[in-house]
Protein backbone atom coordinates (compact mmCIF):
# COMPACT_ATOMS: atom_id res chain seq x y z
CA UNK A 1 106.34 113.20 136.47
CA UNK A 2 104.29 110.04 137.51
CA UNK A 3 105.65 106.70 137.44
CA UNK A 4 102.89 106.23 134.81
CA UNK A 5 103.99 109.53 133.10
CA UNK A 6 107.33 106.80 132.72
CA UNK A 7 105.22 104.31 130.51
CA UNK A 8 105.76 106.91 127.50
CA UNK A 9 109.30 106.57 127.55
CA UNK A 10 110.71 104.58 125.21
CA UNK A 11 113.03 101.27 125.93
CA UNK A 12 115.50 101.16 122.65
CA UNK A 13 115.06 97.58 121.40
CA UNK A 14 118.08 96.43 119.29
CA UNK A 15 117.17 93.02 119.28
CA UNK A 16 119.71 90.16 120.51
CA UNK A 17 123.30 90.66 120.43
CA UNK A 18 125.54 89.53 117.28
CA UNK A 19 128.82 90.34 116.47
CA UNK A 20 129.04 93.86 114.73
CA UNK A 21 130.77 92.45 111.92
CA UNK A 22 127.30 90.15 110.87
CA UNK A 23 125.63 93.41 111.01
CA UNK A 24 124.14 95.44 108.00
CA UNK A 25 125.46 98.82 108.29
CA UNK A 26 124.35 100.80 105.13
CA UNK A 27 124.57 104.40 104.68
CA UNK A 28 122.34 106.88 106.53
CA UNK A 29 120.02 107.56 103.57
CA UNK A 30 120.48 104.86 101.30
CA UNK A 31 120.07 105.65 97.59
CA UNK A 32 118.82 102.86 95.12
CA UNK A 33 120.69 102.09 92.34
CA UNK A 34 118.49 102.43 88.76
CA UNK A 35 115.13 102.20 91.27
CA UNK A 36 115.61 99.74 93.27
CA UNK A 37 113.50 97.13 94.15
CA UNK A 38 109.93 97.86 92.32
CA UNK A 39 109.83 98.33 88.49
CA UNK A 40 112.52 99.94 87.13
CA UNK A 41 113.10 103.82 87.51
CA UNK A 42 112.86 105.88 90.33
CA UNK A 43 109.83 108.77 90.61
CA UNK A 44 111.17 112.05 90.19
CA UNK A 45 109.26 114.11 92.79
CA UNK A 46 109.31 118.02 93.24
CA UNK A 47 109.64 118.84 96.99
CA UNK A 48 106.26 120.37 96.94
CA UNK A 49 104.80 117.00 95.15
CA UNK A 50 106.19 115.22 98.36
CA UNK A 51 104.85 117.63 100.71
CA UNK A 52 101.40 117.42 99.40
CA UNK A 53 101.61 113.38 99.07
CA UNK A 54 102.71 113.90 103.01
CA UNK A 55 100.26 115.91 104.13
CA UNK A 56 97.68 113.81 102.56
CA UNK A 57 98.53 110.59 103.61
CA UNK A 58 98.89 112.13 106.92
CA UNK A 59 95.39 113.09 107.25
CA UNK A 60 96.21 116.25 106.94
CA UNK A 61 95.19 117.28 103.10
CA UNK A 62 91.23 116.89 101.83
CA UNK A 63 87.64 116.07 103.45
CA UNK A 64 87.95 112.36 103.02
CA UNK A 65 90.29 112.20 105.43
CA UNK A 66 87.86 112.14 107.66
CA UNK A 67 85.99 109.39 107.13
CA UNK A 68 85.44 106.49 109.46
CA UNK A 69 86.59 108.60 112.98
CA UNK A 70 88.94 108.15 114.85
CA UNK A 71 89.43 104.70 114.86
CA UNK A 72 90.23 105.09 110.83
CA UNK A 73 92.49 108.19 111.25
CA UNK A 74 94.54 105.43 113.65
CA UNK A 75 94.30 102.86 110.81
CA UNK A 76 95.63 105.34 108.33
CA UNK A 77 98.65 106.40 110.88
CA UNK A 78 99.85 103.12 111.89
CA UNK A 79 100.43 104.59 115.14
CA UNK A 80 99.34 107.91 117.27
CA UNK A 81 102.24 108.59 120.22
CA UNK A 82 101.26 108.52 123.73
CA UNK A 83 102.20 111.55 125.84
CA UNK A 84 101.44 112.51 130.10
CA UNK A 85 101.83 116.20 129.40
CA UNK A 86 98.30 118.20 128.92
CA UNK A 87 98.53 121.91 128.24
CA UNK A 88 95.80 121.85 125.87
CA UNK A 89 94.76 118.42 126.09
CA UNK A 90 96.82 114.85 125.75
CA UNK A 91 98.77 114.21 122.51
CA UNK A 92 96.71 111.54 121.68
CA UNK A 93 93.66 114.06 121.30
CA UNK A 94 95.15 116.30 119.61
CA UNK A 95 96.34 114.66 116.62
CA UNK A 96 92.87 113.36 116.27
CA UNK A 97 91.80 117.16 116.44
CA UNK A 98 94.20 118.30 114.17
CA UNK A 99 92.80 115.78 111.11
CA UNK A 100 89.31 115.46 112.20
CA UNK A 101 88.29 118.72 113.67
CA UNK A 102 85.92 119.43 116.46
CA UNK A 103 85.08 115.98 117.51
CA UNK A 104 84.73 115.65 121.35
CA UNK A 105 87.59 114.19 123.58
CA UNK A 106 85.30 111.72 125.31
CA UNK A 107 84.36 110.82 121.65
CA UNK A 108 88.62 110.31 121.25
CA UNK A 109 89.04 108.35 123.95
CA UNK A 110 86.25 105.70 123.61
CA UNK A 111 87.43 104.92 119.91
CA UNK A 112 90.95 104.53 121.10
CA UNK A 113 90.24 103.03 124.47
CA UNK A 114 87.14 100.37 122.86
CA UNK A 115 85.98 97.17 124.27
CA UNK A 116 86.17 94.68 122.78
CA UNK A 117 89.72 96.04 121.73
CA UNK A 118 90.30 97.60 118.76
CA UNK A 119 93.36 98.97 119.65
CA UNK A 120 96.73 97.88 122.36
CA UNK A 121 99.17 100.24 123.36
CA UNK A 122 102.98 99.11 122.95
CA UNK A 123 106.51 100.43 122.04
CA UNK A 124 106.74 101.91 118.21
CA UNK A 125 108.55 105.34 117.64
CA UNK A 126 107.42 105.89 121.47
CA UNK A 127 105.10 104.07 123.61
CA UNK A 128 101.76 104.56 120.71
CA UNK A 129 98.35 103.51 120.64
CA UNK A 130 98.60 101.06 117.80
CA UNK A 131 95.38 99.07 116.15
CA UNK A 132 94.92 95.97 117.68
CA UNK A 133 95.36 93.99 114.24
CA UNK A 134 98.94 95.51 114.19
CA UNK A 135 99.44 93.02 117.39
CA UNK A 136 101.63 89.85 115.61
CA UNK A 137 103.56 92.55 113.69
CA UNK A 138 105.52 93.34 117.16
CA UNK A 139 106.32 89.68 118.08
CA UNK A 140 109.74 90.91 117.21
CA UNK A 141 110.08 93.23 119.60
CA UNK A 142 108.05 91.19 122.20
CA UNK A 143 110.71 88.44 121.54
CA UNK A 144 113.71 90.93 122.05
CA UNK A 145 112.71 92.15 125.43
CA UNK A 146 112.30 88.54 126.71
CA UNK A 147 115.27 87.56 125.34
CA UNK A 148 117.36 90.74 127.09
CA UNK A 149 115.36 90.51 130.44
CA UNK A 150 115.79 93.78 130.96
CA UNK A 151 114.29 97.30 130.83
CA UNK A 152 115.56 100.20 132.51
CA UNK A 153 114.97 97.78 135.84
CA UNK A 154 116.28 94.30 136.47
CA UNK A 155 113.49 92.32 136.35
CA UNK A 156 112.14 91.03 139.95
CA UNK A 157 111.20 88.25 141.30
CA UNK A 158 107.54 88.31 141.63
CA UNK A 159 106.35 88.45 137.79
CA UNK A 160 105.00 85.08 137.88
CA UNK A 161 102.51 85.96 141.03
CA UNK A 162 101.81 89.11 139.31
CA UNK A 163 100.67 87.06 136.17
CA UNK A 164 99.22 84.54 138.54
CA UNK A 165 97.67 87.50 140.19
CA UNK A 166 96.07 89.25 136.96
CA UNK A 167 95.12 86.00 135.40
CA UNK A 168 92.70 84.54 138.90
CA UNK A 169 91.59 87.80 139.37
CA UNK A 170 91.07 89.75 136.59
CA UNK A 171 92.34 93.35 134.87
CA UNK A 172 94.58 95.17 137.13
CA UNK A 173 96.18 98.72 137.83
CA UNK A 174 99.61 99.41 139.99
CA UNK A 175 96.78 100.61 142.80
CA UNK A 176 95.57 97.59 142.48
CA UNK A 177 99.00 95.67 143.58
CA UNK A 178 100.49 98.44 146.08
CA UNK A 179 101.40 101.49 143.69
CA UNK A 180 103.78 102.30 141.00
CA UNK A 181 106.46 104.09 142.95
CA UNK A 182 108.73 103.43 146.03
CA UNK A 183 108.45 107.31 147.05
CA UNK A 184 111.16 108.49 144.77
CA UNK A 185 111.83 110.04 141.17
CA UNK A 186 109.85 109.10 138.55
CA UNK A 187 112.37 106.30 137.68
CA UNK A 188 112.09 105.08 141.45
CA UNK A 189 109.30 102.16 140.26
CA UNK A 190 107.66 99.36 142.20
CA UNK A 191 108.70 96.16 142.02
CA UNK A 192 105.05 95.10 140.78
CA UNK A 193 105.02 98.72 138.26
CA UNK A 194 108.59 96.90 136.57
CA UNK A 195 107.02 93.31 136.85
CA UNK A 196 103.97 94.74 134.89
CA UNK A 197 105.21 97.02 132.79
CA UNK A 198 107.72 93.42 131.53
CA UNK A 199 104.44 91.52 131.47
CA UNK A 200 103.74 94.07 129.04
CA UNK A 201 106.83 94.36 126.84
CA UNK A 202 106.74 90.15 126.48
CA UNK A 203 103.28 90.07 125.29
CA UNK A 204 101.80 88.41 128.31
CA UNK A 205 99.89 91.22 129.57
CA UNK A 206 98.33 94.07 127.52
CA UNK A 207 96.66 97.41 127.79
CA UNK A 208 93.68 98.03 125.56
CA UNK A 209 92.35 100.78 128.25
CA UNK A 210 92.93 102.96 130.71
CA UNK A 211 91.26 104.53 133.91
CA UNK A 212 92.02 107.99 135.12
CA UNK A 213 95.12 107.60 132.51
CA UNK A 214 96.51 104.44 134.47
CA UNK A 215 97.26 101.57 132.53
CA UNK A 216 94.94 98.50 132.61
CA UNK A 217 96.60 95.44 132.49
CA UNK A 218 94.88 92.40 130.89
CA UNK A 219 95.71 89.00 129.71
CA UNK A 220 96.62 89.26 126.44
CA UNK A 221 95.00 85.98 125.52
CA UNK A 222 91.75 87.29 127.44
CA UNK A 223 92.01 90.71 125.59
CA UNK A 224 93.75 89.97 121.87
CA UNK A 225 91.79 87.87 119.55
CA UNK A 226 92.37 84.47 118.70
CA UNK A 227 92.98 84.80 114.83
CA UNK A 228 95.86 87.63 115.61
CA UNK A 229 97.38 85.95 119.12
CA UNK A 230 97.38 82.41 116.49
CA UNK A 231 99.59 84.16 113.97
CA UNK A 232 103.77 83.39 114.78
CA UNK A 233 105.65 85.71 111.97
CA UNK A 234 108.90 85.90 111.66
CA UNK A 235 111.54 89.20 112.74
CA UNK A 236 111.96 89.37 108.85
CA UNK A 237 107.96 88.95 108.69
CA UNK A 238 107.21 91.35 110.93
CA UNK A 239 109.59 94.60 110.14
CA UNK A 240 108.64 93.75 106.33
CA UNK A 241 105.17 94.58 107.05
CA UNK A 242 106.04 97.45 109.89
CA UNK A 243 108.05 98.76 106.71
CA UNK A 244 105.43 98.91 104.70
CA UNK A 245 102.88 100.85 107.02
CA UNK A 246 105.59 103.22 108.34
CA UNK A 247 105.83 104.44 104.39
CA UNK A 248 102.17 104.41 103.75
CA UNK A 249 101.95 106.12 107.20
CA UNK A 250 103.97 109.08 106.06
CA UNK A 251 103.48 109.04 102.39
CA UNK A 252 107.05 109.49 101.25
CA UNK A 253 109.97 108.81 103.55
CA UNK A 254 114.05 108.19 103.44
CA UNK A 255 115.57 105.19 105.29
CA UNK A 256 116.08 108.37 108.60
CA UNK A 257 112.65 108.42 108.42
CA UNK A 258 111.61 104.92 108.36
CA UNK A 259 113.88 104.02 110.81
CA UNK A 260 112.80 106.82 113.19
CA UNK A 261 109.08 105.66 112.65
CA UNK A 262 109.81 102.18 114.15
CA UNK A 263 112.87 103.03 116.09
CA UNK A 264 114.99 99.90 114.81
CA UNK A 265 118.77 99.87 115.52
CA UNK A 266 121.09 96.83 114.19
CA UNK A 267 119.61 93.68 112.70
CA UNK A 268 116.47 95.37 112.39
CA UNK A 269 117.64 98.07 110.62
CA UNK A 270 119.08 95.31 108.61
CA UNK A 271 115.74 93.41 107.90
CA UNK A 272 114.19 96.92 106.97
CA UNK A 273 116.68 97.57 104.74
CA UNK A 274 116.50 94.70 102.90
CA UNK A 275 112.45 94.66 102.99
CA UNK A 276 112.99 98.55 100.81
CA UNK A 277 116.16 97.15 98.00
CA UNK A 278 113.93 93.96 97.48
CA UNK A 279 110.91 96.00 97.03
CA UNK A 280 109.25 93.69 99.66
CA UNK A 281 107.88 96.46 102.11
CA UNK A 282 105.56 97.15 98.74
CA UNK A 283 107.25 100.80 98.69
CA UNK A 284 107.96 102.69 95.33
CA UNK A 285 111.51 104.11 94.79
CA UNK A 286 111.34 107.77 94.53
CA UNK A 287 114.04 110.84 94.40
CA UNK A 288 113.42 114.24 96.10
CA UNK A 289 114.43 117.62 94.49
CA UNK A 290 116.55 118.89 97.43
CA UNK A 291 116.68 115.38 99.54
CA UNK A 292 120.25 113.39 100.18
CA UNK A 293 121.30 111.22 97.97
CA UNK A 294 123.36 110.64 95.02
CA UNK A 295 122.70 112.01 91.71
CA UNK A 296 120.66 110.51 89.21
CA UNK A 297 119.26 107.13 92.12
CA UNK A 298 116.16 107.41 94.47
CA UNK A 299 116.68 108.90 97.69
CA UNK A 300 113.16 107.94 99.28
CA UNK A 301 110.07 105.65 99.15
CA UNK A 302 106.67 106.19 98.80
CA UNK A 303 103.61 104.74 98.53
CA UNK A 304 102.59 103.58 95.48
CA UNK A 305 98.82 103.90 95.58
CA UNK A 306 99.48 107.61 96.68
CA UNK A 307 101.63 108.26 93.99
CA UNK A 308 98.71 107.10 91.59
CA UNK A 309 96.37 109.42 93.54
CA UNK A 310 95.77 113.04 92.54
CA UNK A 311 96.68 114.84 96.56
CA UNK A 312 93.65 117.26 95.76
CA UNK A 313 91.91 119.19 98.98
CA UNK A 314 91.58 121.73 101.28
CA UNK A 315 94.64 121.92 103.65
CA UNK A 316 94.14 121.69 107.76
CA UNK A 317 94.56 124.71 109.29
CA UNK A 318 95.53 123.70 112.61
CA UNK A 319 97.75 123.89 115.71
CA UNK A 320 100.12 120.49 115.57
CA UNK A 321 101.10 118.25 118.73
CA UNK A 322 104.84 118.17 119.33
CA UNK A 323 104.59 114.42 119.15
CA UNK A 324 102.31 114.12 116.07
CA UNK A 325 104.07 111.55 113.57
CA UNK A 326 104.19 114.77 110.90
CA UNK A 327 107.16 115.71 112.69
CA UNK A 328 108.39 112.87 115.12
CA UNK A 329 111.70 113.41 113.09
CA UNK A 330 113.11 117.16 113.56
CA UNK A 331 115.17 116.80 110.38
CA UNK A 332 112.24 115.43 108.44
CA UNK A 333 110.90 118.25 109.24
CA UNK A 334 113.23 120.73 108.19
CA UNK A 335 113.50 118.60 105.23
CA UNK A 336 109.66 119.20 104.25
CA UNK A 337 108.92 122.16 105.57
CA UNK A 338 111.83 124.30 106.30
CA UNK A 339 110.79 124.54 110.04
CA UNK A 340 113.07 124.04 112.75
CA UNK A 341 111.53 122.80 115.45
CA UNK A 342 112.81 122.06 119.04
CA UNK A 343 110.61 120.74 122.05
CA UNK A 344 111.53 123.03 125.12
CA UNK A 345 109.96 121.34 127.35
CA UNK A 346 113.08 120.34 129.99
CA UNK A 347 115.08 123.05 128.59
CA UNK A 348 115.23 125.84 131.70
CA UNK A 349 112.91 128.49 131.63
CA UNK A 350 115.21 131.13 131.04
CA UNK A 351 117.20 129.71 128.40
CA UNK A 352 113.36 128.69 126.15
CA UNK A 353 113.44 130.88 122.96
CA UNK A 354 109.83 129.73 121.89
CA UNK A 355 108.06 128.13 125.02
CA UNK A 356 107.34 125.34 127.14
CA UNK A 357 104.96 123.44 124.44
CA UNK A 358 105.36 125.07 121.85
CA UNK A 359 102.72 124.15 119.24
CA UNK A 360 103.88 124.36 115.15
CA UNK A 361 100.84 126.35 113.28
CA UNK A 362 99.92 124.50 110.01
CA UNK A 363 98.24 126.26 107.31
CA UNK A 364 97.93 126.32 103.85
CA UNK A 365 100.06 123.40 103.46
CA UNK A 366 103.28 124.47 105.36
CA UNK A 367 104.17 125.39 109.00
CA UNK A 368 104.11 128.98 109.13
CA UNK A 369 104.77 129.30 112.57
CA UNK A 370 104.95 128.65 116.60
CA UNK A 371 102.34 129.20 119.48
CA UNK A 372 103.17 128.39 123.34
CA UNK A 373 99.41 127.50 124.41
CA UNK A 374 98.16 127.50 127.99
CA UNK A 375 94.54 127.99 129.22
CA UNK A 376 93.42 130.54 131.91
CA UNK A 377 89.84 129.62 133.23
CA UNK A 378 88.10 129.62 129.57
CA UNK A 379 90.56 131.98 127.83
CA UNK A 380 93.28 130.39 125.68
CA UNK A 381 96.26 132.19 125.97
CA UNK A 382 99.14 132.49 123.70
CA UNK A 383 102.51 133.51 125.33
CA UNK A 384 104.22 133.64 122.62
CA UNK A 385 103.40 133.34 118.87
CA UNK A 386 106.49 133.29 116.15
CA UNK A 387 105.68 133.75 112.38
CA UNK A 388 108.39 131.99 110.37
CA UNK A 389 110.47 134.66 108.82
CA UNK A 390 110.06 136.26 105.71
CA UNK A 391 106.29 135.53 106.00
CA UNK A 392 104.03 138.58 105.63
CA UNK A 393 101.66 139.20 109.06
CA UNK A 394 99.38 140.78 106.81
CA UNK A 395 99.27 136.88 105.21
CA UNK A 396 99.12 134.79 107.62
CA UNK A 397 97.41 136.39 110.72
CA UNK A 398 94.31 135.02 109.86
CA UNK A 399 95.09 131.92 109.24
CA UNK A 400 96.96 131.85 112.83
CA UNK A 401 93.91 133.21 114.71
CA UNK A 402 91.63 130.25 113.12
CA UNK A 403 93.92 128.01 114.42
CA UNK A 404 93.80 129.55 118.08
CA UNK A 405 90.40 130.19 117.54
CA UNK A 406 89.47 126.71 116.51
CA UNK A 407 91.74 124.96 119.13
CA UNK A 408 89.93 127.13 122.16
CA UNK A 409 86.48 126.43 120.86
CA UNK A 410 87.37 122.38 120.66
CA UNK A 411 89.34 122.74 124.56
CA UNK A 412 85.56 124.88 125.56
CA UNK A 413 87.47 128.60 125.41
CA UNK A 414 85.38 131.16 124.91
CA UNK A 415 88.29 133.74 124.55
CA UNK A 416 91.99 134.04 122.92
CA UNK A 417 94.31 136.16 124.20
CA UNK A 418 97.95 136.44 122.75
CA UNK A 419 100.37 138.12 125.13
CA UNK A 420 104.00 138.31 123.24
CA UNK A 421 104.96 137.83 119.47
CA UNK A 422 107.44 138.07 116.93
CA UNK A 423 106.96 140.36 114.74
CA UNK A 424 105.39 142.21 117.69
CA UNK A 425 102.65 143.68 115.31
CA UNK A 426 101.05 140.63 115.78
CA UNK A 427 99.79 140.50 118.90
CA UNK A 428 97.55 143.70 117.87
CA UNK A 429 96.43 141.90 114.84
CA UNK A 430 95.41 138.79 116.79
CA UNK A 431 93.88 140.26 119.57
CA UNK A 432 90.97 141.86 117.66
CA UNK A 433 87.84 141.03 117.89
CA UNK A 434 86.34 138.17 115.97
């Protein structure tokens, strides 16, 4: 992995220290007495209600989801997850693919990567691309970092020349300042890659693009505009608002989920908390059929102008990024859709029961199954396809070869070949010609 491939990971930010007895500590999935928060009684949802309402404020459920590009889909996420690994193509591509269809990557990457900047990258669930009017919403987190003065490095010395450096002479890359790594791990940074990469977690530096998938680092009073770098909100501010489009984000959530979304631990998780019970984060009480919580109180949120929406559509059939926000959270996921999903990616070859990426299949509204992708010249190949039990091949074998079939056209395949599945009747099924 490069020392780049290291700007994905993600730096838990628990905010300053206090003693753990000032600290919130509600339950895991707190339930809301009589509603909670917003008008009265709680919306009794069917879990198939909240998995349409999911899929379509995930982009993922009718044609207007498409409107206004990429740039919109980002809008209506909050945040799309930043990944180094490319079987296919990046993460960040294919979760545009997945909602919008066949638009081109360089098309992807010049809405995301726009000048002037319509979008930064910076730490959410994972290090996302997030839209650049989203910027004074992480002055919290910006705050906590320079208050620790740490990452996973002790910060050097040299910061302030670096900043000197970057502000005299313009954008830079690691190249630029001797190269991110000292010639060991991936861990084994530069002092300039950690004095950036803190640059970067305070605020005072900022990537809006990249260059051969290097980091540019920018000013962020050169890059951010004035109206957004002017605004000083408050933690409470800030995580009130991050509530709020982490719910719209994914349509109906628990506390799990909202937490996951922004990765908050202690007082944060305590602000959140008290943006949901005082209906601040603009969230409607809701309860699940099937969701934890206790009997007869909401066990979720949602958002309200979905709920007053009619989740009407055609559903994506599509092959789904490991690190798409639909299932950032593996119980979430189970929760929804009954799919349990593991990334194999550092598990040892021998011991993978699905693959190296493994890829969920989304069709008809649920995830019906598994592919491990590669590409071989201009053939896509499937090592391994699983169809979620109890699901009839004779079902859903078309809608899996659309979504291999779709996928290779949008990568420039011209072929699909699948090589092992379970049941093993598929592989004749989905090997035929189209």
């Amino acid at each position: 992995m490069s020392a780049d491939a290291a700007d994905d990971r993600h730096p838990l930010v628990t905010g300053a220290a206090q003693p753990a007895s000032t600290l919130a500590t509600p339950d895991p999935d707190v339930s809301v007495a009589g509603g909670g928060g917003v008008g009265g009684g709680a919306v009794d949802l069917t879990l198939d209600e909240a998995r349409r309402l999911i899929l379509r404020a995930q982009g993922l459920l009718g044609a207007d989801a498409r409107k206004g590009g990429v740039h919109a889909m980002l809008r209506r996420l909050g945040a799309v997850q930043l990944d180094t690994i490319s079987v296919l193509a990046r993460s960040h591509e294919l979760v545009a693919y997945a909602r919008l269809g066949a638009v081109s990557r360089p098309e992807v990457e010049r809405a995301y990567w726009h000048d002037p900047a319509r979008s930064f990258e910076y730490w959410c669930h994972a290090a996302c691309i997030l839209p650049v009017e989203h910027w004074p919403l992480y002055s919290f987190r910006r705050r906590a970092f320079r208050e620790r003065r740490f990452r996973w490095h002790e910060v050097p010395d040299n910061v302030d020349k670096l900043l000197d450096q970057v502000r005299d002479s313009g954008p830079l890359m690691t190249s630029d300042v001797g190269g991110a790594k000292n010639g060991g791990p991936w861990w084994d940074w530069s002092d300039s890659k950690i004095g950036l990469e803190w640059l970067l977690d305070i605020g005072e530096l900022v990537c809006t693009r990249r260059v051969g998938w290097r980091r540019v680092y920018d000013l962020a009073e050169r890059t951010i505009p004035a109206d957004l770098l002017a605004q000083d909100l408050t933690d409470e501010e800030c995580i009130t608002r991050l509530a709020g489009i982490a719910g719209r984000s994914l349509g109906v959530a628990n506390r799990t989920d909202l937490i996951d979304f922004l990765r908050l631990k202690g007082r944060f998780a305590a602000i959140l908390d008290e943006a949901l019970l005082s209906g601040a984060a603009g969230l409607t009480p809701v309860t699940v059929a099937g969701w934890p919580g206790k009997k007869g109180q909401a066990n979720a949120w949602a958002d309200p102008a979905l709920l007053a929406s009619e989740p009407r559509g055609r559903h994506r059939t599509t092959l789904v990024s490991p690190f798409d926000s639909l299932i950032w959270h593996r119980g979430r996921t189970e929760r929804i859709f009954g799919f349990t999903y593991t990334l194999e990616l550092y598990v040892p070859k021998h011991k993978r029961v699905h693959g190296y990426f493994t890829m969920p299949v989304l069709a008809g509204g649920r995830l019906i199954g598994r592919v491990d992708p590669a590409r071989e010249g201009t053939t896509l190949v499937a090592r391994q396809v699983h169809l979620e039990p109890g699901l009839s091949p004779a079902k859903w074998a078309g809608a899996v070869a659309d979504a291999l079939w779709s996928a290779a056209e949008w990568v420039g395949c011209d072929s699909v070949r699948v090589e092992r599945a379970d049941p093993p009747e598929l592989v004749t099924m989905l090997n035929a010609p189209r």
